[in-house]
Protein backbone atom coordinates (compact mmCIF):
# COMPACT_ATOMS: atom_id res chain seq x y z
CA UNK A 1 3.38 -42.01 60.74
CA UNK A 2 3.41 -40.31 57.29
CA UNK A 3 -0.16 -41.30 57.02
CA UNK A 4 -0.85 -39.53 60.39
CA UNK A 5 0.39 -36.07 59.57
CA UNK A 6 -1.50 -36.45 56.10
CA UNK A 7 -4.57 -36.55 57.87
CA UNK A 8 -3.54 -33.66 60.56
CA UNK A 9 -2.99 -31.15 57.16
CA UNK A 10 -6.22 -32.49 56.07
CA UNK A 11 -8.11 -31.50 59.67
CA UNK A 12 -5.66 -27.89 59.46
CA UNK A 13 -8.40 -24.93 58.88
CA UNK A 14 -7.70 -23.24 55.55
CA UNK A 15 -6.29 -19.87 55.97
CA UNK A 16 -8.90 -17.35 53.79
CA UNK A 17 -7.04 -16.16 50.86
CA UNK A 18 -5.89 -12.73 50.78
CA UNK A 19 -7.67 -9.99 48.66
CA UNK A 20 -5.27 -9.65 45.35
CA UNK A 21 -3.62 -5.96 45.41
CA UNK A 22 -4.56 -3.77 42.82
CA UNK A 23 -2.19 -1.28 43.60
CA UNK A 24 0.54 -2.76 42.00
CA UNK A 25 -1.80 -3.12 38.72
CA UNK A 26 -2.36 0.48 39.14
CA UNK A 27 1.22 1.39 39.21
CA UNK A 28 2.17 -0.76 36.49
CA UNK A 29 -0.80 0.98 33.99
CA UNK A 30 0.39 4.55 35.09
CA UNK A 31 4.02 4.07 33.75
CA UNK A 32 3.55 1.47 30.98
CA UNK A 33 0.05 3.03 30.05
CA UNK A 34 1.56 6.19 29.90
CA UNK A 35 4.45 4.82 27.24
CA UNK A 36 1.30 3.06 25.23
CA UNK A 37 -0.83 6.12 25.05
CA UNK A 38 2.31 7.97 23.98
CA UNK A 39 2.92 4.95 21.06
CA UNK A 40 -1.02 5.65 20.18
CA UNK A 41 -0.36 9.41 19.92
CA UNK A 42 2.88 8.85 17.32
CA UNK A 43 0.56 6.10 15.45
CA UNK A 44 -1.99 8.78 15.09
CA UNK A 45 0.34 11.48 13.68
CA UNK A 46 1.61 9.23 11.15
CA UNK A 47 -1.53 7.45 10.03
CA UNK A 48 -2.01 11.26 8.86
CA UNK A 49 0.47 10.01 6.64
CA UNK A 50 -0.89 6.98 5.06
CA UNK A 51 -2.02 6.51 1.80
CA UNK A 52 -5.48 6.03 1.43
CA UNK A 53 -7.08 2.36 0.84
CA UNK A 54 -6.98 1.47 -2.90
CA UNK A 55 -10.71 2.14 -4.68
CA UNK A 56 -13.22 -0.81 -5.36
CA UNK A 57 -13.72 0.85 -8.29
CA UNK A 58 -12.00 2.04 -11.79
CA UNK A 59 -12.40 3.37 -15.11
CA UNK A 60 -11.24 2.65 -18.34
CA UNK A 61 -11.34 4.36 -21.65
CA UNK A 62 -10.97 2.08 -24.38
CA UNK A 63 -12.96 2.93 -27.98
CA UNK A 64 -16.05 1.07 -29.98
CA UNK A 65 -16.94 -2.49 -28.71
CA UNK A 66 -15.78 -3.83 -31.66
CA UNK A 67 -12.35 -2.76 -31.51
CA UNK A 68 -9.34 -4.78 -29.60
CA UNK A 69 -9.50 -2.21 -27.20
CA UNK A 70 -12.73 -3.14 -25.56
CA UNK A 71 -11.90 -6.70 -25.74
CA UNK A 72 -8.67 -6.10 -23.70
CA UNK A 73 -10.91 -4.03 -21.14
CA UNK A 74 -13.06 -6.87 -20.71
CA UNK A 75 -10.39 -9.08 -19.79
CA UNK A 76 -8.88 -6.52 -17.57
CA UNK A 77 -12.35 -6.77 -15.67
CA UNK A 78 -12.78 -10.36 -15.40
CA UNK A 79 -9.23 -10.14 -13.44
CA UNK A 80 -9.43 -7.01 -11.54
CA UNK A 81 -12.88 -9.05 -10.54
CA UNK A 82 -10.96 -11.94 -9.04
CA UNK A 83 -9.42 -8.74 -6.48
CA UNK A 84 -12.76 -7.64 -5.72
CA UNK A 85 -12.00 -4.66 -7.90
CA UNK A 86 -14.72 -3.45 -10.30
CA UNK A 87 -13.64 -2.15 -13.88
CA UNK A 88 -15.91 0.09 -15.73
CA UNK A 89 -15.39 0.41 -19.12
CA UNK A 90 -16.26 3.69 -21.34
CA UNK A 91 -16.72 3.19 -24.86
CA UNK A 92 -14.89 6.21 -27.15
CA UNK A 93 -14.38 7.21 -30.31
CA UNK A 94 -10.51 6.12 -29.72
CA UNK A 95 -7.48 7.53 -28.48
CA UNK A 96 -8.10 11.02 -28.51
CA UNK A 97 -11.01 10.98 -26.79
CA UNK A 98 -9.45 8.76 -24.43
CA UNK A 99 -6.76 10.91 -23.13
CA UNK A 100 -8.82 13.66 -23.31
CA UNK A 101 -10.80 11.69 -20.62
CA UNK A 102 -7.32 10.96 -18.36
CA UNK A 103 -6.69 14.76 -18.75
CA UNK A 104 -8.18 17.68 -17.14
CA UNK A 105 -9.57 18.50 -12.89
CA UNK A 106 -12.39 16.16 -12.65
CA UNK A 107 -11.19 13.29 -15.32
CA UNK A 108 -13.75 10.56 -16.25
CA UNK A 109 -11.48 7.89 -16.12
CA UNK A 110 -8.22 6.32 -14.78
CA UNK A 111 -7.01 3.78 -17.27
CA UNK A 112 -6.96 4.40 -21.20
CA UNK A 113 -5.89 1.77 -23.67
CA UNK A 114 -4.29 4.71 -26.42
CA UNK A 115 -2.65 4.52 -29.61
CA UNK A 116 1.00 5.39 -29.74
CA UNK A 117 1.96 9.09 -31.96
CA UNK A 118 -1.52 10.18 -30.52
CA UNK A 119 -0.06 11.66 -27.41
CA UNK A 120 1.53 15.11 -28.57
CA UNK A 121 -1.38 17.48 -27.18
CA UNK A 122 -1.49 15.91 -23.65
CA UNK A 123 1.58 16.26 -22.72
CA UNK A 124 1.91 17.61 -18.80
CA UNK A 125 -1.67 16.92 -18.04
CA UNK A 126 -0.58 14.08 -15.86
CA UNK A 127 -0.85 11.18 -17.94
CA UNK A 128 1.47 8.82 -17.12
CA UNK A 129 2.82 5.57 -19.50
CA UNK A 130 2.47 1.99 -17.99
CA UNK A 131 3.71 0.27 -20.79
CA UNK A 132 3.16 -0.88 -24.85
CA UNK A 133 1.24 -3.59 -24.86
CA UNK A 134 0.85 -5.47 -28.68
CA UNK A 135 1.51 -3.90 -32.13
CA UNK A 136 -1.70 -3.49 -33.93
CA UNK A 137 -1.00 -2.48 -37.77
CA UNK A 138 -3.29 -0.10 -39.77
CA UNK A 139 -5.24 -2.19 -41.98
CA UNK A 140 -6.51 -0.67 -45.11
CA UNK A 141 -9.13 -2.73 -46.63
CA UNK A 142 -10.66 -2.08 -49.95
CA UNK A 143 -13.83 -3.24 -51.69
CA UNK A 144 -11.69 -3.13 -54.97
CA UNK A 145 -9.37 -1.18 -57.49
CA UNK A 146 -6.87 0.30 -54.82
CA UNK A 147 -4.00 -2.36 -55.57
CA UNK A 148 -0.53 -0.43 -55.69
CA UNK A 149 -0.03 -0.08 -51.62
CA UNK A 150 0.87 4.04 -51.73
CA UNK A 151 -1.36 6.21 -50.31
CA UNK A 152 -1.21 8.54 -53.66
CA UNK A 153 -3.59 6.03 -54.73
CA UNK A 154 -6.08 7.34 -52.86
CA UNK A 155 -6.42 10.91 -54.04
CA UNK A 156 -10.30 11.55 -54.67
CA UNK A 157 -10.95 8.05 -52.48
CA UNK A 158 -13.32 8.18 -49.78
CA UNK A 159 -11.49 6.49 -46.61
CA UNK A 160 -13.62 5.62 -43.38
CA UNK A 161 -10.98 6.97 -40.53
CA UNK A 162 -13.70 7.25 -37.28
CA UNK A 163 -14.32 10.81 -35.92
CA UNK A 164 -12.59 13.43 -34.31
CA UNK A 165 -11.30 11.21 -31.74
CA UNK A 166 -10.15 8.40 -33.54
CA UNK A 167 -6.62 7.26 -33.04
CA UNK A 168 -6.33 6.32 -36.66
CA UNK A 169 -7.91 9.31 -38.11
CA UNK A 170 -5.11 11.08 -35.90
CA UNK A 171 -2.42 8.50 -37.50
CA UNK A 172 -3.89 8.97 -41.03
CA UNK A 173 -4.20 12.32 -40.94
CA UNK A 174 -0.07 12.67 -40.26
CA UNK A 175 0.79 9.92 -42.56
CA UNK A 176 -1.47 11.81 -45.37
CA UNK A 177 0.33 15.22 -44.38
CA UNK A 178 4.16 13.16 -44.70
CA UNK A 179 2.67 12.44 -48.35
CA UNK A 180 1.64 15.92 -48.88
CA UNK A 181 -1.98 14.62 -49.59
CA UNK A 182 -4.01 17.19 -47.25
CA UNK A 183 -7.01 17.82 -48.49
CA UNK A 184 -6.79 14.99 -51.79
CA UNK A 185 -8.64 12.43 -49.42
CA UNK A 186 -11.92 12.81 -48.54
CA UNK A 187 -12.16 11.51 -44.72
CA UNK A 188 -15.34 9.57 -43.60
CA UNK A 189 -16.11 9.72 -39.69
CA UNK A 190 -17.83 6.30 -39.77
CA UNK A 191 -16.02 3.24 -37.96
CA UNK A 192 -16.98 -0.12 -36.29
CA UNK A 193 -19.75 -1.79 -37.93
CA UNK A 194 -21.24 1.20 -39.45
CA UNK A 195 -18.17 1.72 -41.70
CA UNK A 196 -17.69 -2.18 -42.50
CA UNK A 197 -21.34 -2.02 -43.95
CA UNK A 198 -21.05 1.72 -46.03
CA UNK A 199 -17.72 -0.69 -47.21
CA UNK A 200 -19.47 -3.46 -48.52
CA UNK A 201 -22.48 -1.18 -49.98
CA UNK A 202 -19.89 1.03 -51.81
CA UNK A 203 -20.70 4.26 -50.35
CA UNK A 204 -16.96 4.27 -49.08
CA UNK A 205 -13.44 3.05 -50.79
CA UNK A 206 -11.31 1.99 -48.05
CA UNK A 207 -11.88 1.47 -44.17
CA UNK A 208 -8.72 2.34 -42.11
CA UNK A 209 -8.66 0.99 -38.37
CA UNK A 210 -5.80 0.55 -36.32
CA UNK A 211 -6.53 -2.73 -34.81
CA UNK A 212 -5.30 -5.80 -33.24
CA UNK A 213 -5.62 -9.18 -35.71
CA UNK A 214 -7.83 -10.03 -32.89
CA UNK A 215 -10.86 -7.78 -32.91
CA UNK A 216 -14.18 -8.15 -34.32
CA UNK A 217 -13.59 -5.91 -36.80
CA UNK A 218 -10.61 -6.83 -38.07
CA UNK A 219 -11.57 -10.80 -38.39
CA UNK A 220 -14.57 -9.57 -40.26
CA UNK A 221 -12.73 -7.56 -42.57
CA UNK A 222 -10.10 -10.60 -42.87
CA UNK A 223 -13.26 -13.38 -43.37
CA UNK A 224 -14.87 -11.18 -46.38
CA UNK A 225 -13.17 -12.61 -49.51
CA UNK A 226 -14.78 -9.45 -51.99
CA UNK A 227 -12.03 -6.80 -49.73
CA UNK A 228 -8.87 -6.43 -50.56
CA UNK A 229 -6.38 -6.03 -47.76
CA UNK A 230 -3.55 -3.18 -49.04
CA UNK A 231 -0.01 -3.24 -48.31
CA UNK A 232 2.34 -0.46 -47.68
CA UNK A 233 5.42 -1.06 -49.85
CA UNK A 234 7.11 1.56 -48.23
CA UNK A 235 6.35 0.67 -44.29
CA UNK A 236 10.41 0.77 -43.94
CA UNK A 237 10.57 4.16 -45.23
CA UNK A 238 7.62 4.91 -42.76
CA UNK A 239 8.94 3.23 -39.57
CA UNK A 240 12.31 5.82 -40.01
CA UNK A 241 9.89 8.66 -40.48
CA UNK A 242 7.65 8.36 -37.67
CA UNK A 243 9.64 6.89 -34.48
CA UNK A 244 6.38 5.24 -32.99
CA UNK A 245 5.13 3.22 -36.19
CA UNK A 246 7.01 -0.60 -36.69
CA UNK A 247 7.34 -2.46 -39.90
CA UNK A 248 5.72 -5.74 -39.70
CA UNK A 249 5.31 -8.49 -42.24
CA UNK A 250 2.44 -11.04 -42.20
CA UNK A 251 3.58 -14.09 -44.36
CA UNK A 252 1.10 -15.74 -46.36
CA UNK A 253 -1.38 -17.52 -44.50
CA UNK A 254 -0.36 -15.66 -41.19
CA UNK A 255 -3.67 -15.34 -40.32
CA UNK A 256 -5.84 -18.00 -41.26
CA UNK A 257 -3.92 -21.72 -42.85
CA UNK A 258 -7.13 -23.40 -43.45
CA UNK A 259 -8.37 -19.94 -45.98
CA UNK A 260 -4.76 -19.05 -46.65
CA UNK A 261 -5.17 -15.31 -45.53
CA UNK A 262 -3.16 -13.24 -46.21
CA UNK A 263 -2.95 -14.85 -50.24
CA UNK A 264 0.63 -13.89 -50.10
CA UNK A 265 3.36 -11.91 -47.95
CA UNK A 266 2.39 -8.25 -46.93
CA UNK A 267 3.76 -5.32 -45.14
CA UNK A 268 2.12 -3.27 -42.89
CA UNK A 269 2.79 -0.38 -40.41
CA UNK A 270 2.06 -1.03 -36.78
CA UNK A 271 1.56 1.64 -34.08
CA UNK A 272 2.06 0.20 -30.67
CA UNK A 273 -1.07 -0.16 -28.28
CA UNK A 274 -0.45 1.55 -24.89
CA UNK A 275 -1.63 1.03 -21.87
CA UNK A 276 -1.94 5.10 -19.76
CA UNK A 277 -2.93 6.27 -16.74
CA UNK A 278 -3.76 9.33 -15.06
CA UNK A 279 -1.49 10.58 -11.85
CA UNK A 280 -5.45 9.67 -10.03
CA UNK A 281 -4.55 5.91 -10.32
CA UNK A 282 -3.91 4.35 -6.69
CA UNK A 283 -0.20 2.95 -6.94
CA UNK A 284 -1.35 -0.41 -5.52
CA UNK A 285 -3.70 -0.97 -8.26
CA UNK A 286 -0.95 0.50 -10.82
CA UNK A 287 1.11 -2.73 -9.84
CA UNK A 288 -1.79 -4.80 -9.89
CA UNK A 289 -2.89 -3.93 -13.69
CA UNK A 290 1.21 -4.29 -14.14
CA UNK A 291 1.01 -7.61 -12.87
CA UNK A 292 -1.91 -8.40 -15.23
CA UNK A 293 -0.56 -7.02 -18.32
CA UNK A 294 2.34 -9.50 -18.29
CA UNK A 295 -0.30 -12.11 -17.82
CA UNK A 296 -2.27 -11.22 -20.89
CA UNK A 297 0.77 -9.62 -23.17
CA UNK A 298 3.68 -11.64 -22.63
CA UNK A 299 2.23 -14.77 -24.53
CA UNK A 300 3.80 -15.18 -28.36
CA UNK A 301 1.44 -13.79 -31.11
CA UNK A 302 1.44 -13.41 -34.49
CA UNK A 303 3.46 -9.88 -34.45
CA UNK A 304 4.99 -10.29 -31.21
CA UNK A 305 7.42 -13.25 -29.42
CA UNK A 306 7.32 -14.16 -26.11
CA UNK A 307 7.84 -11.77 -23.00
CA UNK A 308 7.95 -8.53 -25.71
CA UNK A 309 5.23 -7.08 -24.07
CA UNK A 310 4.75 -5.14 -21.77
CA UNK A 311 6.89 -2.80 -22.77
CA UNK A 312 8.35 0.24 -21.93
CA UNK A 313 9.08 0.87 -25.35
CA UNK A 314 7.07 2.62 -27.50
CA UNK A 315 5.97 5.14 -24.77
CA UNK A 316 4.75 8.68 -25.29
CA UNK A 317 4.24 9.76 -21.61
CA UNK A 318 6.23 9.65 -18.72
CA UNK A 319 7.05 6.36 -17.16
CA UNK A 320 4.93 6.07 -13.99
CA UNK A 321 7.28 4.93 -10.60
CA UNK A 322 5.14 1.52 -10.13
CA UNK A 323 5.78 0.85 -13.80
CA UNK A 324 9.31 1.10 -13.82
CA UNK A 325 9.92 -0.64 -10.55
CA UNK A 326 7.96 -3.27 -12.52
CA UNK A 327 10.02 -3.52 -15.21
CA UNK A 328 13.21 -3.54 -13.22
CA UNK A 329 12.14 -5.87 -9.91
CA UNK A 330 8.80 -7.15 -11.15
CA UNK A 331 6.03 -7.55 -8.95
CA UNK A 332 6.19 -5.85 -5.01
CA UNK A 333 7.87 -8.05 -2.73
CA UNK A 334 4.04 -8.55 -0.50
CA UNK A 335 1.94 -9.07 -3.63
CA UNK A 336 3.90 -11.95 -4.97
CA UNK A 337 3.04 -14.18 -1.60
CA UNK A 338 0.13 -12.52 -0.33
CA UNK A 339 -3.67 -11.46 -1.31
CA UNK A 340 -4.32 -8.07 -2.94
CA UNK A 341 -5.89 -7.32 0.10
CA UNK A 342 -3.90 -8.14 2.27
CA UNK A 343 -0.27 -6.89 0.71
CA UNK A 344 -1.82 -3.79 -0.06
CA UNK A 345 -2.97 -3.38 4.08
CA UNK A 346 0.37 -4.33 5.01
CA UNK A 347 2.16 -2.06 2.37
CA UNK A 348 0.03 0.85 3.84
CA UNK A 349 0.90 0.55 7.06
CA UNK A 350 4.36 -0.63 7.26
CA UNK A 351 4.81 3.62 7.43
CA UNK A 352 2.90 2.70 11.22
CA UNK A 353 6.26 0.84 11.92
CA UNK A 354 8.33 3.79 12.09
CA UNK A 355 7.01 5.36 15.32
CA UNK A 356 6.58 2.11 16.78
CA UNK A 357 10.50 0.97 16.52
CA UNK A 358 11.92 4.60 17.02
CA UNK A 359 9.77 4.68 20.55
CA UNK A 360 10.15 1.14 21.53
CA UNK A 361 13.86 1.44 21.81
CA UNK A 362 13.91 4.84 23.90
CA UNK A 363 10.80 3.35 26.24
CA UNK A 364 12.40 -0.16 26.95
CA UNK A 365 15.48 1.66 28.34
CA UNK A 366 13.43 4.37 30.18
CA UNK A 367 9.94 2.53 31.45
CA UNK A 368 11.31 -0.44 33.31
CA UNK A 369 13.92 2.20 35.87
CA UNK A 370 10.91 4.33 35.52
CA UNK A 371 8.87 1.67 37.28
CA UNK A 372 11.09 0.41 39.17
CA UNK A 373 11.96 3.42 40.87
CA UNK A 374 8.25 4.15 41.27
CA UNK A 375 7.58 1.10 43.32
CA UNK A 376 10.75 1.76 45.55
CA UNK A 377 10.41 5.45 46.47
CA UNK A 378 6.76 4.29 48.38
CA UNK A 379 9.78 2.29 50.68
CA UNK A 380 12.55 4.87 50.47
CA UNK A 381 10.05 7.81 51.07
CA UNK A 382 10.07 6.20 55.24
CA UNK A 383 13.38 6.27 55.32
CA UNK A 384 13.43 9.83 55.87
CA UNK A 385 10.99 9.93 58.60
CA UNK A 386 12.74 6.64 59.99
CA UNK A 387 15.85 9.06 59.84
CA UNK A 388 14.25 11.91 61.59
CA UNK A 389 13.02 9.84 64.34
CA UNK A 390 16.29 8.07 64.84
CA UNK A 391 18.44 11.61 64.72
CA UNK A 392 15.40 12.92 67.31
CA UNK A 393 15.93 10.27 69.41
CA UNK A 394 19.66 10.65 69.75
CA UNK A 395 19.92 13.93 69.96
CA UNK A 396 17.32 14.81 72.83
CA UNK A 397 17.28 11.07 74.58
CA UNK A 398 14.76 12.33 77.61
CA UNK A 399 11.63 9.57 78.62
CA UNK A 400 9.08 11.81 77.12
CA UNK A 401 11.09 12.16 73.72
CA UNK A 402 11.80 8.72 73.20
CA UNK A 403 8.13 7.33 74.24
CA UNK A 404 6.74 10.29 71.53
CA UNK A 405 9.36 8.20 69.27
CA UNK A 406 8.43 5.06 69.95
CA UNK A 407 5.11 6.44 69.29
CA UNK A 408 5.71 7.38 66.06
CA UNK A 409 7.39 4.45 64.77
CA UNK A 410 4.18 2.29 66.03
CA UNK A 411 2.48 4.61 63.59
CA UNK A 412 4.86 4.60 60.97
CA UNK A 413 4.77 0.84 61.07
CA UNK A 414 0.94 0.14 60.76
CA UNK A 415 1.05 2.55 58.11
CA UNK A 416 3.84 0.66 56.32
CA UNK A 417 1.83 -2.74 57.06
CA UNK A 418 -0.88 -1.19 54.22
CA UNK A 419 1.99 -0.34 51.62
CA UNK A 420 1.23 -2.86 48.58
CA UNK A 421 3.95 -3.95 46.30
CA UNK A 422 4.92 -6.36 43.33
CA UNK A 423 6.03 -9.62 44.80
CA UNK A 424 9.61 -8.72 43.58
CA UNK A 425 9.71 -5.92 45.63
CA UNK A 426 8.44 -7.65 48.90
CA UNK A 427 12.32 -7.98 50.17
CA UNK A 428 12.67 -3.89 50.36
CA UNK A 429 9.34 -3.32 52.14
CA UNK A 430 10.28 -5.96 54.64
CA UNK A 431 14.14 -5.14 55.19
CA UNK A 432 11.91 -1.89 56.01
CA UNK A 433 9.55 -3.06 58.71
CA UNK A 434 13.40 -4.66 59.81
CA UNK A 435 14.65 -1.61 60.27
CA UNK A 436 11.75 -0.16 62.19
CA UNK A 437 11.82 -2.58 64.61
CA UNK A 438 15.54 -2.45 65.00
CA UNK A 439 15.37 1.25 65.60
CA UNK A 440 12.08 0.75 68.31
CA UNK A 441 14.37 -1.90 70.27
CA UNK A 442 16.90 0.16 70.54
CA UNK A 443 14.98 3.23 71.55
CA UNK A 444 13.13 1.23 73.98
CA UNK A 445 16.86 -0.04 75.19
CA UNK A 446 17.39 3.71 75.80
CA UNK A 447 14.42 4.37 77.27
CA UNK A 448 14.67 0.98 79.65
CA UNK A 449 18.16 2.61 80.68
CA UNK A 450 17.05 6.05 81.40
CA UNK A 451 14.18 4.27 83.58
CA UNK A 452 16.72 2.18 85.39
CA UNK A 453 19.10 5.03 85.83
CA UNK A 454 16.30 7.00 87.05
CA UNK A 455 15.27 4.42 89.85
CA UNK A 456 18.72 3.80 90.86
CA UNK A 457 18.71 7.76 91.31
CA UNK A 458 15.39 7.75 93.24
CA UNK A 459 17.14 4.72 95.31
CA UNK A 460 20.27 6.47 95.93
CA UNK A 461 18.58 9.81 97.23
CA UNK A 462 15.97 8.24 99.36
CA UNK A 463 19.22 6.21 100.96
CA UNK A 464 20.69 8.92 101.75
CA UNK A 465 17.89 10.88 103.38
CA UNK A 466 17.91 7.74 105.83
């Protein structure tokens, strides 16, 4: 038997399916689009807001490609690389020039590496401080008979300090003022290699940099057994004088154990080596070059222990806000788990949030009543004609009123027949249609009773004529 009325459904015609509404579709994008283009409007209005995408490319100032500076720089780039950041790198004459290049309308660069006391003339030109970064003494190297480490010793000396915009000509310069020695020193403007070799040929008596141990120059100067490498015998006396200057002792054989260099202990001064930028500098590539400076300086060295530097010590310039969020929290919260790229995108736009939670909350309680009552009032909108035919109907209940009636609700319901609603409104339109009929069986119950009553009257007169 069951396999009998499987094979009746099987011989059952298929009823065509019915066209899918898109009325309902058309409802639903004319509330709920309404709330999204209103969300798209408050997204626009605040992406007004939003900072602009970090540059591909920097600058940095840094000084003579033989000095630490440079070599930093090119480290910098080989990192800011791995970002898909590009770091150009300006060669200067030093720290002068260097903030001089931060400073000013149109400024030729947005990073400096500058010497500490060098600062005092660019202050308020919106240079900000990201941090010390290393010590790097003033070495004063001789080619011979400048042994008692004062810097009286060097009245009528010629002494190789780098040009107008040298950091240590600005450092040597003060120091030579402090000793009341203006004027007793004749100051040479060569530096780099060009001063090493007027050193050697004898056409200068001392070569002043302000270096790290590291650069070029310096290991040159330190590999050349005919110079002398001066102390300052009164570096304690100079630290108290000039805030921004350390004391710093290299103990024999600091530098070099196999050559024994320095021959014995030594005291030096040491400026600190800054690391500036401009207020220009994109705050998501301040953290970044935060983030590398305590990759490169935090490592132990020779005049330095571990996690020193960076520093906010040492500073000339106002702190900038990424730098001392740095130094308080460390990295941002989105860079330390995800990509440059991608922390910076989300950093950016998290402002986009704002308008989307302050008109989410107000549109989920207002859109769905909103719709809702949209759908229903194309069902409750009869009910006032359905009313008016019912009150019609009762109040003037004569054959030709109550046929125009029934009239009317045959109209009414083939027009309701083409109302299209969401399935979860189907029950309303139908308790509808419901309610039309009821009201057209009992006007044709009224109208059955006025026919009856008016054939019994025709039967009752025509009797009585008989």
């Amino acid at each position: 038997m069951y396999a009998k009325k499987k094979d009746s459904y099987k011989n059952k015609p298929i009823r065509p399916e019915k066209p899918k509404s898109t009325r309902a579709v058309k409802d639903t994008l004319l509330i709920y689009g309404g709330g999204f283009l209103l969300t798209v409007l408050a997204f626009f209005i605040t992406f007004q807001f939003v900072e602009p995408a970090p540059p591909k490319s920097i600058t940095i100032a840094t000084g003579d490609s033989s000095g630490s500076y440079y070599q930093y720089a090119l480290e910098f780039r080989e990192a800011l690389a791995e970002h898909g950041i590009e770091l150009k790198i300006l060669e200067t004459q030093g720290s002068i020039e260097n903030l001089s290049m931060l400073s000013g309308d149109n400024p030729a660069a947005e990073l400096a590496f500058v010497q500490s006391g060098t600062g005092r003339d660019f202050y308020g030109q919106g240079v900000m401080g990201l941090g010390s970064v290393y010590r790097e003494p003033l070495w004063l190297f001789s080619n011979g008979g400048v042994l008692n480490g004062r810097l009286s010793a060097l009245k009528g000396k010629r002494v190789a300090v780098g040009g107008e915009g040298s950091g240590t000509r600005a450092l040597f310069v003060r120091m030579l003022e402090a000793n009341d020695l203006s004027g007793q020193v004749e100051l040479d403007d060569r530096n780099g290699d060009a001063a090493l070799a007027a050193l050697k040929a004898g056409e200068i008596d001392v070569l002043a940099t302000v270096s790290s141990y590291r650069a070029p120059l310096v290991q040159a100067l330190i590999a050349d057994t005919s110079l002398q490498l001066l102390p300052f015998v009164r570096a304690d006396a100079y630290s108290r004088h000039f805030p921004y200057l350390s004391h710093v002792s290299l103990s024999e054989g600091a530098l070099d154990l196999t050559h024994n260099i320095p021959p014995r202990h030594i005291d030096l001064l040491a400026p600190a080596a800054t690391l500036v930028a401009n207020d220009h500098l994109h705050p998501a590539i301040s953290d970044l070059i935060m983030q590398i400076s305590s990759s490169l300086f935090a490592p132990a060295g020779i005049l330095s222990t571990a996690g020193e530097f960076p520093s906010e010590k040492y500073l000339e310039f106002p702190l900038s806000p990424e730098a001392k969020r740095f130094y308080k929290s460390g990295p941002p919260f989105l860079q330390r788990y995800l990509p440059f790229w991608a922390a910076t995108l989300v950093d950016r736009l998290k402002v986009l949030l704002l308008p989307l939670f302050a008109l989410m909350l107000p549109l989920s309680k207002i859109l769905p009543p909103t719709y809702r009552w949209s759908v229903r009032k194309k069902i409750f909108k009869w009910y006032d004609e359905l009313q008016l035919i019912d009150q019609s109907a009762t109040e003037t209940p004569t054959e030709d009123n109550l046929e125009h009636c029934l009239a009317n609700l045959d109209v009414m319901e083939k027009e309701v027949r083409a109302v299209e609603v969401p399935l979860g409104y189907a029950n309303e339109l139908y308790v509808l249609r419901q309610h039309i009929d009821l009201l057209a069986r009992q006007i044709g119950v009224r109208e059955q009773i006025l026919e009856r009553e008016r054939l019994e009257a025709g039967s009752a007169t025509k009797h009585q004529s008989v």
